[in-house]
Protein backbone atom coordinates (compact mmCIF):
# COMPACT_ATOMS: atom_id res chain seq x y z
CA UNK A 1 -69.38 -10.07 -48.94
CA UNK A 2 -68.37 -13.78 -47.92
CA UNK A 3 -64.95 -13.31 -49.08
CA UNK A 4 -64.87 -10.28 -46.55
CA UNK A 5 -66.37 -12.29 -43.78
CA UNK A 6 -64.41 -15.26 -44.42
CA UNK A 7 -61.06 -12.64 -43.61
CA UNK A 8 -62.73 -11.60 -40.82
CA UNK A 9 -63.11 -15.39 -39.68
CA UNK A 10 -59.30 -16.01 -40.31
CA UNK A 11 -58.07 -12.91 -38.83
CA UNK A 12 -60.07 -13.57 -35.52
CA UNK A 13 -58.78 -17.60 -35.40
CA UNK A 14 -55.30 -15.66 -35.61
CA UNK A 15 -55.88 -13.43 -32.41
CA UNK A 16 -57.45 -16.04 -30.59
CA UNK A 17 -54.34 -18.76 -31.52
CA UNK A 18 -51.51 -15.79 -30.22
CA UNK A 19 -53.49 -15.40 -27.24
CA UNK A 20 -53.39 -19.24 -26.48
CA UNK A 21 -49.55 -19.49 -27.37
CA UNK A 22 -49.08 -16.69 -25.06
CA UNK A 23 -51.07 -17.97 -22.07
CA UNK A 24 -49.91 -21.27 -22.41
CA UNK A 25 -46.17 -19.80 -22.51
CA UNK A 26 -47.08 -17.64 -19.44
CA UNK A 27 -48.00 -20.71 -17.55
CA UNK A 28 -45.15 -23.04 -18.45
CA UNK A 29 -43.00 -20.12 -17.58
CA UNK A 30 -44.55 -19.64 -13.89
CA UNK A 31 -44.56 -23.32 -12.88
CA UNK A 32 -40.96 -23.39 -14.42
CA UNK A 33 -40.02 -20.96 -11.97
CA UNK A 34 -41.93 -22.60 -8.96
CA UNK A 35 -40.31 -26.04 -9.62
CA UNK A 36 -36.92 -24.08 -9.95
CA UNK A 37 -37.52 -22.40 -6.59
CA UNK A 38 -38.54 -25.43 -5.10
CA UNK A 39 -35.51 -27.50 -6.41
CA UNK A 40 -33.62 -24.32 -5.36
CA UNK A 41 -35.17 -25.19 -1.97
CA UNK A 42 -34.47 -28.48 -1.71
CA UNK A 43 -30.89 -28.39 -2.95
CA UNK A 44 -29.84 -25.57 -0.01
CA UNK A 45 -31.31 -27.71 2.63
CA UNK A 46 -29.27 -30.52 2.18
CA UNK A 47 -25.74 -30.67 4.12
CA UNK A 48 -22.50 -30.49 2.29
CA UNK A 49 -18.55 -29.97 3.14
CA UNK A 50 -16.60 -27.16 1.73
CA UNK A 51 -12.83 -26.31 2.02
CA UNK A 52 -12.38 -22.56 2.26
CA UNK A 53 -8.74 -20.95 2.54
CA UNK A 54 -7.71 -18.20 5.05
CA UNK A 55 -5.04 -16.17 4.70
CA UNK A 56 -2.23 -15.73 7.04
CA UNK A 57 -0.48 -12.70 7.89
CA UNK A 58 2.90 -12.49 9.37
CA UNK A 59 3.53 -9.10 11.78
CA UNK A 60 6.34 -8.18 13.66
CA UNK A 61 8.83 -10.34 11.99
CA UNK A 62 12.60 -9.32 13.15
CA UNK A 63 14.71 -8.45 10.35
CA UNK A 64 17.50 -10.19 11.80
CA UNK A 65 15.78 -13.73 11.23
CA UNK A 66 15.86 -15.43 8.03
CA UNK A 67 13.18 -18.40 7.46
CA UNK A 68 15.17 -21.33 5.69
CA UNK A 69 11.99 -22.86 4.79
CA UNK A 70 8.67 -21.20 3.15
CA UNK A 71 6.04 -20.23 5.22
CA UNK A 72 2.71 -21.00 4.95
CA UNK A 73 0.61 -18.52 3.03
CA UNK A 74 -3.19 -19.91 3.90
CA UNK A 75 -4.63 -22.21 6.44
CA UNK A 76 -7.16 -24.33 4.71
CA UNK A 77 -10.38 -25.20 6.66
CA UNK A 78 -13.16 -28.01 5.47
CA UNK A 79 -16.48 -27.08 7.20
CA UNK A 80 -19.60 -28.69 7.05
CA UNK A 81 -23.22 -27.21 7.01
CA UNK A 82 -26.43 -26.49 4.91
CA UNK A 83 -26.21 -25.19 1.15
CA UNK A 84 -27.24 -21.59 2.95
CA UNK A 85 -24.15 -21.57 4.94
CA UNK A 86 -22.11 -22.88 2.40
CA UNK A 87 -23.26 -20.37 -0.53
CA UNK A 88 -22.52 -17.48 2.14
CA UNK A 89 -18.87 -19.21 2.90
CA UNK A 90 -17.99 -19.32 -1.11
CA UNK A 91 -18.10 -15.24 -1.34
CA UNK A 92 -16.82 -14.63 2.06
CA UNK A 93 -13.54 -12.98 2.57
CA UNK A 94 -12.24 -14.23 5.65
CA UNK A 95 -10.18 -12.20 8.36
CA UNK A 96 -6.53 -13.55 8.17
CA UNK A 97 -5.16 -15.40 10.85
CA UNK A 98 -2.16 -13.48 12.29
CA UNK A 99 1.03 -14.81 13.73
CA UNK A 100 2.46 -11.80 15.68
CA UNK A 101 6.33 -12.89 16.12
CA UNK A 102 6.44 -10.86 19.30
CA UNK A 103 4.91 -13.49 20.79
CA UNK A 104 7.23 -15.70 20.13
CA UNK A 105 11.03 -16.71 21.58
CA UNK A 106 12.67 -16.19 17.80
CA UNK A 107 15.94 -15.40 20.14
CA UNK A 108 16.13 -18.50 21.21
CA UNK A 109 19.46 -21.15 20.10
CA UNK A 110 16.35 -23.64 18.68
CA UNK A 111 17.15 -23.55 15.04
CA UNK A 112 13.38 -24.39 14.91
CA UNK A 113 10.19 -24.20 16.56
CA UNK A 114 5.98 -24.87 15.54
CA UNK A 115 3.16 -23.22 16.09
CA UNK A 116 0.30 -25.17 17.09
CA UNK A 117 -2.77 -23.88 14.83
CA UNK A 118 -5.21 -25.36 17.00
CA UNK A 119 -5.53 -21.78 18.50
CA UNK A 120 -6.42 -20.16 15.59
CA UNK A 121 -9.05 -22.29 15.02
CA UNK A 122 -11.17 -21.78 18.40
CA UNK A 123 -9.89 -18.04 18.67
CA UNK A 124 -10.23 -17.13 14.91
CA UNK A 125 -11.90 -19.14 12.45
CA UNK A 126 -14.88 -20.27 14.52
CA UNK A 127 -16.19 -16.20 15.27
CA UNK A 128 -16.14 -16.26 11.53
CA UNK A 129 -18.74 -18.98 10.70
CA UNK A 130 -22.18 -19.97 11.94
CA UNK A 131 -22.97 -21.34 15.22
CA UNK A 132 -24.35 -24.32 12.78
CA UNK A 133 -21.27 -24.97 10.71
CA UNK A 134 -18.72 -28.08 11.51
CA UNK A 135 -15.22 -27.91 11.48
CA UNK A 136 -14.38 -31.18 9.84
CA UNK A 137 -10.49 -30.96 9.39
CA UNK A 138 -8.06 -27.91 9.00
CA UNK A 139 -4.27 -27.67 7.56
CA UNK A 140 -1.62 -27.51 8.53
CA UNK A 141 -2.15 -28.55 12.04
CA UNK A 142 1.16 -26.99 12.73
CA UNK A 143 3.44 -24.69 11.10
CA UNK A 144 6.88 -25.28 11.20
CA UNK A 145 9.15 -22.46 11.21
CA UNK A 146 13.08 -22.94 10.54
CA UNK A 147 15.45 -19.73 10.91
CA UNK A 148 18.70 -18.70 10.63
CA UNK A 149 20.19 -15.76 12.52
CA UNK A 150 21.71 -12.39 10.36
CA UNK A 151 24.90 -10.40 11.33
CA UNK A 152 24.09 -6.63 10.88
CA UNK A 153 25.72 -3.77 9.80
CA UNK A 154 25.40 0.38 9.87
CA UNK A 155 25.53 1.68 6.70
CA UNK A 156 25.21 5.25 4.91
CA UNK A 157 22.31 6.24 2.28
CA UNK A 158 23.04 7.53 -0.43
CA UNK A 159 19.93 9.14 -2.10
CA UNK A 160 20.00 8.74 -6.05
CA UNK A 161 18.04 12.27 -6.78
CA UNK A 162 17.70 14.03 -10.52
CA UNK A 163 15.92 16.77 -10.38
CA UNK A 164 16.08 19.68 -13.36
CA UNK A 165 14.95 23.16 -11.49
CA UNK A 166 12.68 26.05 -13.45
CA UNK A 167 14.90 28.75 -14.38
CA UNK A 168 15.99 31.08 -11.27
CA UNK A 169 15.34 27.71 -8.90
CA UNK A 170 18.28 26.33 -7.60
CA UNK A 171 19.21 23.70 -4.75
CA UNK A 172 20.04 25.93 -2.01
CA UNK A 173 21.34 23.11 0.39
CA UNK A 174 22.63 19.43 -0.36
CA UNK A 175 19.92 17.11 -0.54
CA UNK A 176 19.60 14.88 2.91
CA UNK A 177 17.96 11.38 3.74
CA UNK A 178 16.28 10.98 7.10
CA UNK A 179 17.65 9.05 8.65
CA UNK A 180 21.23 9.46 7.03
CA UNK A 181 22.72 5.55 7.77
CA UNK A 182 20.65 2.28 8.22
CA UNK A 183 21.38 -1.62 9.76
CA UNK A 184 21.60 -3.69 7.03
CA UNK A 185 21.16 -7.61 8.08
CA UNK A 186 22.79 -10.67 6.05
CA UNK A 187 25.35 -12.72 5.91
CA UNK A 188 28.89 -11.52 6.94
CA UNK A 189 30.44 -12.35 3.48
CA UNK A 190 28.06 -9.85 2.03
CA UNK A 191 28.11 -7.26 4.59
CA UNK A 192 31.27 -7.12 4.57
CA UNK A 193 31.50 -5.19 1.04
CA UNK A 194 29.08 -2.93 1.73
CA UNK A 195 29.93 0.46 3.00
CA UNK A 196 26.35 2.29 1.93
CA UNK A 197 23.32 1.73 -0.16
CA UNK A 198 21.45 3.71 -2.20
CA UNK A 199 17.58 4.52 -2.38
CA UNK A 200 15.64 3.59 -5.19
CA UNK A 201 16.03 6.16 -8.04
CA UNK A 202 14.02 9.24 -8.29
CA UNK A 203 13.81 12.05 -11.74
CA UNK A 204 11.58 14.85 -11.58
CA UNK A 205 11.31 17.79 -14.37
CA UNK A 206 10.65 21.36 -13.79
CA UNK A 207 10.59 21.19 -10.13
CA UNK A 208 10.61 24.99 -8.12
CA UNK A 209 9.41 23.70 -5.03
CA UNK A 210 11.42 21.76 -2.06
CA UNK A 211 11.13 18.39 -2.72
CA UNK A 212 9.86 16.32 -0.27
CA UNK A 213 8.90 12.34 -0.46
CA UNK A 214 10.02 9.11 0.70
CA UNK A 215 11.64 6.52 -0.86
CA UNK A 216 12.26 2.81 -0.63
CA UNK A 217 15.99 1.73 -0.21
CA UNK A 218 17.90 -0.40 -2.96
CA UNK A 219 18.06 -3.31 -0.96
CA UNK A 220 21.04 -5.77 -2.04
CA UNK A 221 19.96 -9.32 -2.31
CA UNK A 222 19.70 -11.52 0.31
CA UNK A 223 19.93 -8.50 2.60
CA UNK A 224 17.04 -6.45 5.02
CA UNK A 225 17.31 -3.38 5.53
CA UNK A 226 16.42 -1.64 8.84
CA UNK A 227 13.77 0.80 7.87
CA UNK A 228 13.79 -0.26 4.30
CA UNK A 229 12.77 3.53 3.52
CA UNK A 230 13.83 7.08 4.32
CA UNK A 231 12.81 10.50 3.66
CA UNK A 232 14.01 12.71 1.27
CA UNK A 233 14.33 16.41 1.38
CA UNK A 234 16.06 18.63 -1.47
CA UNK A 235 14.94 22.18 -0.36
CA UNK A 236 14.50 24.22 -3.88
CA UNK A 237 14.19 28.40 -3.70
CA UNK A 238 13.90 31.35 -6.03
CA UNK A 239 17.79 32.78 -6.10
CA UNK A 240 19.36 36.06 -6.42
CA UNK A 241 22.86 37.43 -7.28
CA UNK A 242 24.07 39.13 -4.42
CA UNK A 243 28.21 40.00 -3.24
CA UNK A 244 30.30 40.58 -0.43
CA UNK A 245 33.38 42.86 0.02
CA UNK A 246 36.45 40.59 1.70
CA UNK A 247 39.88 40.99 3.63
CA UNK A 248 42.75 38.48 2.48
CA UNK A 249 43.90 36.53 4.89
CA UNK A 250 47.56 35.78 4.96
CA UNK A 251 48.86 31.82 5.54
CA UNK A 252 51.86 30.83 7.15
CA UNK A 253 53.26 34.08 8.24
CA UNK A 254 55.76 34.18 10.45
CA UNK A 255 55.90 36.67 13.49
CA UNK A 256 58.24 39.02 12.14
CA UNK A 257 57.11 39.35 8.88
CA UNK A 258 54.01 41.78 7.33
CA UNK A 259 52.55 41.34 4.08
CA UNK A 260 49.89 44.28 2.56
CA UNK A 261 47.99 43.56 -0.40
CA UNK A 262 46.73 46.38 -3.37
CA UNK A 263 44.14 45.97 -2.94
CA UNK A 264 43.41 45.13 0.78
CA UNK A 265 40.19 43.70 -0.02
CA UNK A 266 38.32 41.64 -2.55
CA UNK A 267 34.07 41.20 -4.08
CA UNK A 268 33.04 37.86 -4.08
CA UNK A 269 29.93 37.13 -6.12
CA UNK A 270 27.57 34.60 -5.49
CA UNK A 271 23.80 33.44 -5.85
CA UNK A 272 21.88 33.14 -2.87
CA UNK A 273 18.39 32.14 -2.28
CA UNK A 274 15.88 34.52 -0.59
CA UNK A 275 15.55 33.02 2.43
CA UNK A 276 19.56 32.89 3.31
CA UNK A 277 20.17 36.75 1.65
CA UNK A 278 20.19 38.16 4.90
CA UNK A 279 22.17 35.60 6.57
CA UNK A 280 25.20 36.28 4.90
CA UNK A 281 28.35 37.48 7.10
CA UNK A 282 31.91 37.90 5.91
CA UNK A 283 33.41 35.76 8.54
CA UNK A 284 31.31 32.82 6.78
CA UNK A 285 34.37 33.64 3.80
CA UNK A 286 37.93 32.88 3.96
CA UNK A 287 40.03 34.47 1.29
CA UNK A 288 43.39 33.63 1.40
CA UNK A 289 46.93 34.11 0.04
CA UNK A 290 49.54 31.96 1.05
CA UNK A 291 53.16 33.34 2.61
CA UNK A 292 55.32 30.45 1.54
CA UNK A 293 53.62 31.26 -2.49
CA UNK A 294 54.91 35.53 -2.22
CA UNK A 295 58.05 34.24 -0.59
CA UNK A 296 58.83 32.22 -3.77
CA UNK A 297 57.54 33.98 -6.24
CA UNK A 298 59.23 36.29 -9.26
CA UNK A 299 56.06 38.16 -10.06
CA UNK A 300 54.79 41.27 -8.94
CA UNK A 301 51.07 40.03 -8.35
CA UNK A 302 49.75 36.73 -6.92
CA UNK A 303 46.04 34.97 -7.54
CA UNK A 304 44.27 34.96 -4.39
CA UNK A 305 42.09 31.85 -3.63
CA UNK A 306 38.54 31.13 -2.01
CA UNK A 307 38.86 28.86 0.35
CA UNK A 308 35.88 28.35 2.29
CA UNK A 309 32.22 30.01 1.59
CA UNK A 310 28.98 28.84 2.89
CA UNK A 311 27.27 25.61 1.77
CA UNK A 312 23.98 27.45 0.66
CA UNK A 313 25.12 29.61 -1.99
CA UNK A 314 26.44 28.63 -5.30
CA UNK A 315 28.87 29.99 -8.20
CA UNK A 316 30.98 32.08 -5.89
CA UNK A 317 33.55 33.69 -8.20
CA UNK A 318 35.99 36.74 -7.25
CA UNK A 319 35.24 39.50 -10.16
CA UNK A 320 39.19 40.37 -9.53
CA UNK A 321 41.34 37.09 -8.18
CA UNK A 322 44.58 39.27 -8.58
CA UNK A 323 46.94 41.32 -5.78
CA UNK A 324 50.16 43.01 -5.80
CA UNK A 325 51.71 42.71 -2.52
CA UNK A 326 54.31 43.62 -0.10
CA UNK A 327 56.73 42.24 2.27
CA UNK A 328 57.42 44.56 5.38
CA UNK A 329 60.31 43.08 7.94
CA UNK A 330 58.97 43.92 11.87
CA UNK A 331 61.95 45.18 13.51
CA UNK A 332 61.62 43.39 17.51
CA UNK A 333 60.79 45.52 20.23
């Protein structure tokens, strides 16, 4: 019996010490946190000075100027104010200040000119921070800009395009930039050896639809180009095999002179893609067979060539690019 009450004795002085330790934890911890609060408290309502940064953004700069010296990326502001303030400043992201060069003479024969950023800072900076904050000091006071002017140039693109097509796709019209030439501005030693430029290169696999996308141009260095993009269009359509029954037309004939062919007509094959099929007209073919070639020759059948087709179809071939021919004298009237 007493050794049973004596564990009942120890096991209650246990509860009772954890419950102590705990309480006495539980209040350290809460006047921790009031003295932290109140220190917190203190520290905000005391003034301090900060230097924040703003960034600057440069818009409607010609791309005939080039800056000989490097323009300022930030404008860096020291304010003073309360801890608040100052907490609120250190997270802020501020609107940039922006130097619109239309507002500006960059025409003018001053190699140089400054901008005064005294503007910026009653226009800009102060409708970003409290009616309570100081502006102690800001930099640069001015900016400084030196330029030089560009000679320009007009210049074909050239798009640089490799596209593999699905099977029964084909290209069913050269592939065009929009627009087709830009200015290119830099110095006349390097203008001078350029006669295009190309775009930026561009692969695609497995395409079977018209491509369409823009791309940015391969400017050379030291150069701008004038838009410094262009759109790119490679129209892409299901083809079919289709063929067209020709006359020969004979070159260089002279007045007096008639030349018949066996046959008198030729088939042209071709593919064509859907949406062209029915635009097809034999006066969009030349075949030909030139006079001087019969006049000369010691065979009894010449080749007959192709000369012109349309641009939308592809693989034109004649099934039969042989004729016999005759010469027939026209007696005058």
């Amino acid at each position: 019996m007493q050794r049973e009450e004596r564990n009942k004795i120890t096991r209650l002085i246990r509860k009772m010490k954890a419950f102590l330790i705990t309480r006495d934890a539980l209040i350290f911890l809460f006047f921790l946190i009031c003295s932290s609060l109140f220190w917190f408290t203190i520290t905000l309502n005391k003034t301090y000075e900060l230097s924040v940064e703003i960034p600057i953004e440069y818009i409607n700069v010609p791309p005939e100027i080039e800056f000989t010296t490097e323009l300022p990326e930030s404008f860096s502001v020291k304010l003073k104010d309360k801890g608040t303030s100052m907490v609120t400043y250190q997270y802020k992201d501020f609107d940039p200040v922006i130097i619109d060069f239309n507002d500006y003479s960059v025409y003018s024969n001053s190699d140089s000119w400054s901008i005064s950023t005294a503007t910026f800072v009653e226009k800009i900076i102060k409708k970003q921070i409290n009616q309570s904050s100081l502006i102690i000091d800001y930099y640069p006071d001015e900016i400084v800009i030196e330029k030089k002017l560009l000679d320009s140039k007009r210049v074909k693109v050239i798009p640089l395009v490799n596209i593999n097509l699905q099977k029964q796709f084909f290209l069913c019209d050269e592939i065009t930039t929009t627009p087709d030439s830009i200015t290119l501005y830099g110095y006349k030693e390097i203008l001078d050896t350029l006669t295009y430029i190309y775009t930026q290169e561009y692969t695609s696999e497995n395409l079977k639809d018209t491509l369409n996308t823009t791309l940015l141009l391969n400017t050379p260095n030291h150069c701008k180009a004038k838009p410094n993009k262009v759109n790119i269009l490679a129209p892409i359509e299901f083809y079919t095999a289709s063929d067209i029954e020709l006359s020969i037309r004979i070159k260089n004939l002279p007045k007096n002179i008639a030349v018949k062919t066996i046959p008198e007509k030729l088939n042209v094959s071709f593919l064509v893609g859907l949406s062209k099929y029915k635009e097809i007209r034999p006066s969009d073919f030349i075949l030909s067979l030139d006079y001087e070639v019969l006049r000369k020759s010691n065979s009894n059948s010449e080749t007959v060539t192709l000369e012109s087709y349309p641009s939308y179809i592809r693989q034109p071939y004649l099934k039969n690019d042989k004729v016999k021919w005759l010469i027939e004298f026209i007696e005058p009237k």
